[in-house]
Protein backbone atom coordinates (compact mmCIF):
# COMPACT_ATOMS: atom_id res chain seq x y z
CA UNK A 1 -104.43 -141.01 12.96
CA UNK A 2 -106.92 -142.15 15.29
CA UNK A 3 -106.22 -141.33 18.89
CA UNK A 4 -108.14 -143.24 21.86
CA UNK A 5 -108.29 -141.13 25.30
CA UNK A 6 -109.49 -141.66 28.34
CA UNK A 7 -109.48 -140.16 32.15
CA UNK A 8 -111.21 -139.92 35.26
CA UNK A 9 -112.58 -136.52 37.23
CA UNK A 10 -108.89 -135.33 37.44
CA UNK A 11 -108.24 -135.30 33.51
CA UNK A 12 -111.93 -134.00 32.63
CA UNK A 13 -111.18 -129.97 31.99
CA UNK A 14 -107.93 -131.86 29.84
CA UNK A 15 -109.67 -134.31 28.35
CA UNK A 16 -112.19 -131.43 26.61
CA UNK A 17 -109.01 -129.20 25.52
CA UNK A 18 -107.62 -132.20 24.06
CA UNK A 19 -109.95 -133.13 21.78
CA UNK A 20 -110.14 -129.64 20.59
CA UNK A 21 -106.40 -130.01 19.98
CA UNK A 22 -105.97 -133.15 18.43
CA UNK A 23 -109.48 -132.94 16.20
CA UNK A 24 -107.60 -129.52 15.08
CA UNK A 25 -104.44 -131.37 14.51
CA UNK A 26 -106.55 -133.36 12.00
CA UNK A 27 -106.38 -137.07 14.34
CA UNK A 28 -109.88 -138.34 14.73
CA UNK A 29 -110.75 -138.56 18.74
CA UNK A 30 -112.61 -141.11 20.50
CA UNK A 31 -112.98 -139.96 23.79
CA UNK A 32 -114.14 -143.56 26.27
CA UNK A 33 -114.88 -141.28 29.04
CA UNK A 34 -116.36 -139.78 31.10
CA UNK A 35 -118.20 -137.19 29.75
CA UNK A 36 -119.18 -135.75 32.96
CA UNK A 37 -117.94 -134.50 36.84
CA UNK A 38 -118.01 -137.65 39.19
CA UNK A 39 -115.13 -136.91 42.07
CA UNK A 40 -115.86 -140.73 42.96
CA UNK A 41 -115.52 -142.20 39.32
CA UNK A 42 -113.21 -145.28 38.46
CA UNK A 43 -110.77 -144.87 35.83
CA UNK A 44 -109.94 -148.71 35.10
CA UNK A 45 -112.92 -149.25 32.28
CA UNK A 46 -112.23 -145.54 30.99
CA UNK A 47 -108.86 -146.32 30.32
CA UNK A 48 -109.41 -150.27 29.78
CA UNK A 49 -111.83 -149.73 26.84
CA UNK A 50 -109.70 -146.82 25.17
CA UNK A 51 -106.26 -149.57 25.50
CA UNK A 52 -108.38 -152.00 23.91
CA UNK A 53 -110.35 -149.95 21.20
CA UNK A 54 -106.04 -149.40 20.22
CA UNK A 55 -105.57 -152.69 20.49
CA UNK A 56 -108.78 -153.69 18.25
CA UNK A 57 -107.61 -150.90 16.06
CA UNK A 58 -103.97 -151.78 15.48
CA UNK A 59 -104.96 -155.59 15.16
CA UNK A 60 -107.21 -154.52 11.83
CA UNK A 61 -104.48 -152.14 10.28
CA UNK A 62 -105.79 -148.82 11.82
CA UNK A 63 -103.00 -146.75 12.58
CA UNK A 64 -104.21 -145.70 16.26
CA UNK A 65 -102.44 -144.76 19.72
CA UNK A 66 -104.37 -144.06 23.12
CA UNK A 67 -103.30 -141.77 26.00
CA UNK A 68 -104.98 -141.87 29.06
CA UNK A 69 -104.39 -139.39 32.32
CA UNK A 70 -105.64 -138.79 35.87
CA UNK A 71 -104.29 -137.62 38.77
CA UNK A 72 -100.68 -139.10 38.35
CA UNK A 73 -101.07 -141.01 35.71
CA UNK A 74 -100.20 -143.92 37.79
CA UNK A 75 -103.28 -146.34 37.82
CA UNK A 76 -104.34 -145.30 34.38
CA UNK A 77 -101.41 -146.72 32.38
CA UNK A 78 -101.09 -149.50 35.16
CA UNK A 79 -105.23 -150.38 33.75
CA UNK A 80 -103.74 -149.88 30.10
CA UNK A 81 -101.29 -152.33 30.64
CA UNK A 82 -103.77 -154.84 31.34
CA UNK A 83 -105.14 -154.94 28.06
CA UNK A 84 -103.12 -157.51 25.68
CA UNK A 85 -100.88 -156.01 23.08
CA UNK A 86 -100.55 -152.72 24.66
CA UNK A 87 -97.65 -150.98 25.84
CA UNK A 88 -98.22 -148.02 27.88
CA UNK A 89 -95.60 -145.51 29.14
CA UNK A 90 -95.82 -143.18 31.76
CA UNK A 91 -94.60 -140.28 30.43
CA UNK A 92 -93.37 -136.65 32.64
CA UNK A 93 -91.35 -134.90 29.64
CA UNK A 94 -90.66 -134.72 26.43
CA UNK A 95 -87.63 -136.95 26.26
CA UNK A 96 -89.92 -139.92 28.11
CA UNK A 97 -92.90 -139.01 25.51
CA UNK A 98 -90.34 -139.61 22.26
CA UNK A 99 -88.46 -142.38 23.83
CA UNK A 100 -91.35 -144.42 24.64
CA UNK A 101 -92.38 -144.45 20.82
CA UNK A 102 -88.27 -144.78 19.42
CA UNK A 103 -87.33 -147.32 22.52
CA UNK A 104 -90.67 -148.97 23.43
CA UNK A 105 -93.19 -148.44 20.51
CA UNK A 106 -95.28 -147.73 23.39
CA UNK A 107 -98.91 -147.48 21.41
CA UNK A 108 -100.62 -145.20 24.83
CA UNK A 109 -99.16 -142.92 27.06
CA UNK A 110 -100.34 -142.15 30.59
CA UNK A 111 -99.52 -138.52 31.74
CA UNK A 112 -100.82 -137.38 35.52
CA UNK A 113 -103.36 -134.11 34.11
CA UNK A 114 -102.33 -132.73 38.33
CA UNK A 115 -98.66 -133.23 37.60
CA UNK A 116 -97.96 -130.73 34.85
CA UNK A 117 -100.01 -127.73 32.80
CA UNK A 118 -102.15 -128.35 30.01
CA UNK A 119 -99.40 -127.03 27.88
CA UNK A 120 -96.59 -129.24 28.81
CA UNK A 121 -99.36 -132.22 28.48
CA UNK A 122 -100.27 -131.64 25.31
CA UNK A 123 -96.44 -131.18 23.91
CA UNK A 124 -95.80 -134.54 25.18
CA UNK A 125 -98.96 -136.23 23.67
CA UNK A 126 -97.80 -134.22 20.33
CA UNK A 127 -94.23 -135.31 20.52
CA UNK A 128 -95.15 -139.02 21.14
CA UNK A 129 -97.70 -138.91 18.38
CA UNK A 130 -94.88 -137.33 15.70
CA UNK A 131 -92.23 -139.93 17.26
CA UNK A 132 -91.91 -142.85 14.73
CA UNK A 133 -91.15 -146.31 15.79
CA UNK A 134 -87.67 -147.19 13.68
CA UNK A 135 -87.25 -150.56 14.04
CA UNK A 136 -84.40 -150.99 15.84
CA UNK A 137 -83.31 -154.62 15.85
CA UNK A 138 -82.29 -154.34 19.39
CA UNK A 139 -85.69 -152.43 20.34
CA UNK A 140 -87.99 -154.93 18.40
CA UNK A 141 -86.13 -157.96 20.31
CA UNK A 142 -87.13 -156.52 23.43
CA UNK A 143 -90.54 -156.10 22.42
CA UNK A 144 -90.72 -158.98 21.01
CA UNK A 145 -89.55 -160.82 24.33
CA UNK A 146 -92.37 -158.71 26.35
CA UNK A 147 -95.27 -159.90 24.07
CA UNK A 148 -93.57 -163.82 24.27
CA UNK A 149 -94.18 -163.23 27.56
CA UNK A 150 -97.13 -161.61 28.01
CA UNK A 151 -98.87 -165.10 25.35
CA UNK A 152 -96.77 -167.77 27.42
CA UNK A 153 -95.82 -166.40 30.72
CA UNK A 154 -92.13 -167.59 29.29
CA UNK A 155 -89.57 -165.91 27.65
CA UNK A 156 -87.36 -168.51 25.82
CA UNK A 157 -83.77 -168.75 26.71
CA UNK A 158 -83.88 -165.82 29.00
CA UNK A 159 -84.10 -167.92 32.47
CA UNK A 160 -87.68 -166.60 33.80
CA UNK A 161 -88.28 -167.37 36.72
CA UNK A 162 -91.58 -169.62 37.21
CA UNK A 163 -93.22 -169.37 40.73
């Protein structure tokens, strides 16, 4: 599988172990950045550029999920979100990193690289990464009702409001 990532200063020492990890694992890594120590670097087009190369990805049949990181994981999977078609979780365990795949077929996870070791990190990027999507009819409605919104700003027959 081919697995996007992405970070700011926070997640740099991370970002290096987990390409080790996941190129040993036998997923091809793109890594969007950065590549080097800036305490005052921006993570929005780090982790913009790795939610869309997903996006691109999935849209031509590539089987491909992102995670991005930083401090708390907050503002990175808040600037994933902003790409269309993705779905990025906030994950802080391993339930959250399996549910957001079964529940959510979240395709990038967020994890805050000061919140938790390396080792809990990377179990919940592996866990979310083994986690298939089933198909749940119930979970797929839901989904599809976010990405209805997220084209028309409407989700039909569920009383949105409009202001």
């Amino acid at each position: 599988m081919r697995i996007h990532i992405a970070t700011d200063h926070a997640g740099l020492d991370f970002s290096t172990h987990l390409i080790t990890h996941l190129t040993a694992a036998g997923h091809e890594v793109i890594d969007h950045g950065p590549t080097s120590y800036d305490a005052l670097d921006d993570y929005p087009a780090f982790c913009i550029n790795a939610a869309l190369a997903v996006a691109h990805d999935q849209a031509q049949g590539i089987e491909a999920l992102g995670v991005v990181f930083g401090g708390s994981g907050n503002g990175e999977q808040i600037a994933a979100n902003k790409v269309t078609g993705i779905r990025a979780a906030l994950v802080w365990n391993l339930s959250t990193a399996q549910l957001a795949r079964e529940h959510n077929d979240a395709n990038v996870i967020s994890i805050g690289a000061r919140q938790h070791t390396i080792e809990d990190a990377t179990s919940f990027i592996d866990a979310f990464i083994a986690e298939p999507f089933p198909g749940e009819e119930r979970h797929v409605r839901r989904i599809s009702q976010l990405a209805e919104y997220e084209r028309t700003g409407d989700i039909a027959g569920k009383n949105v409001d409009q202001y």
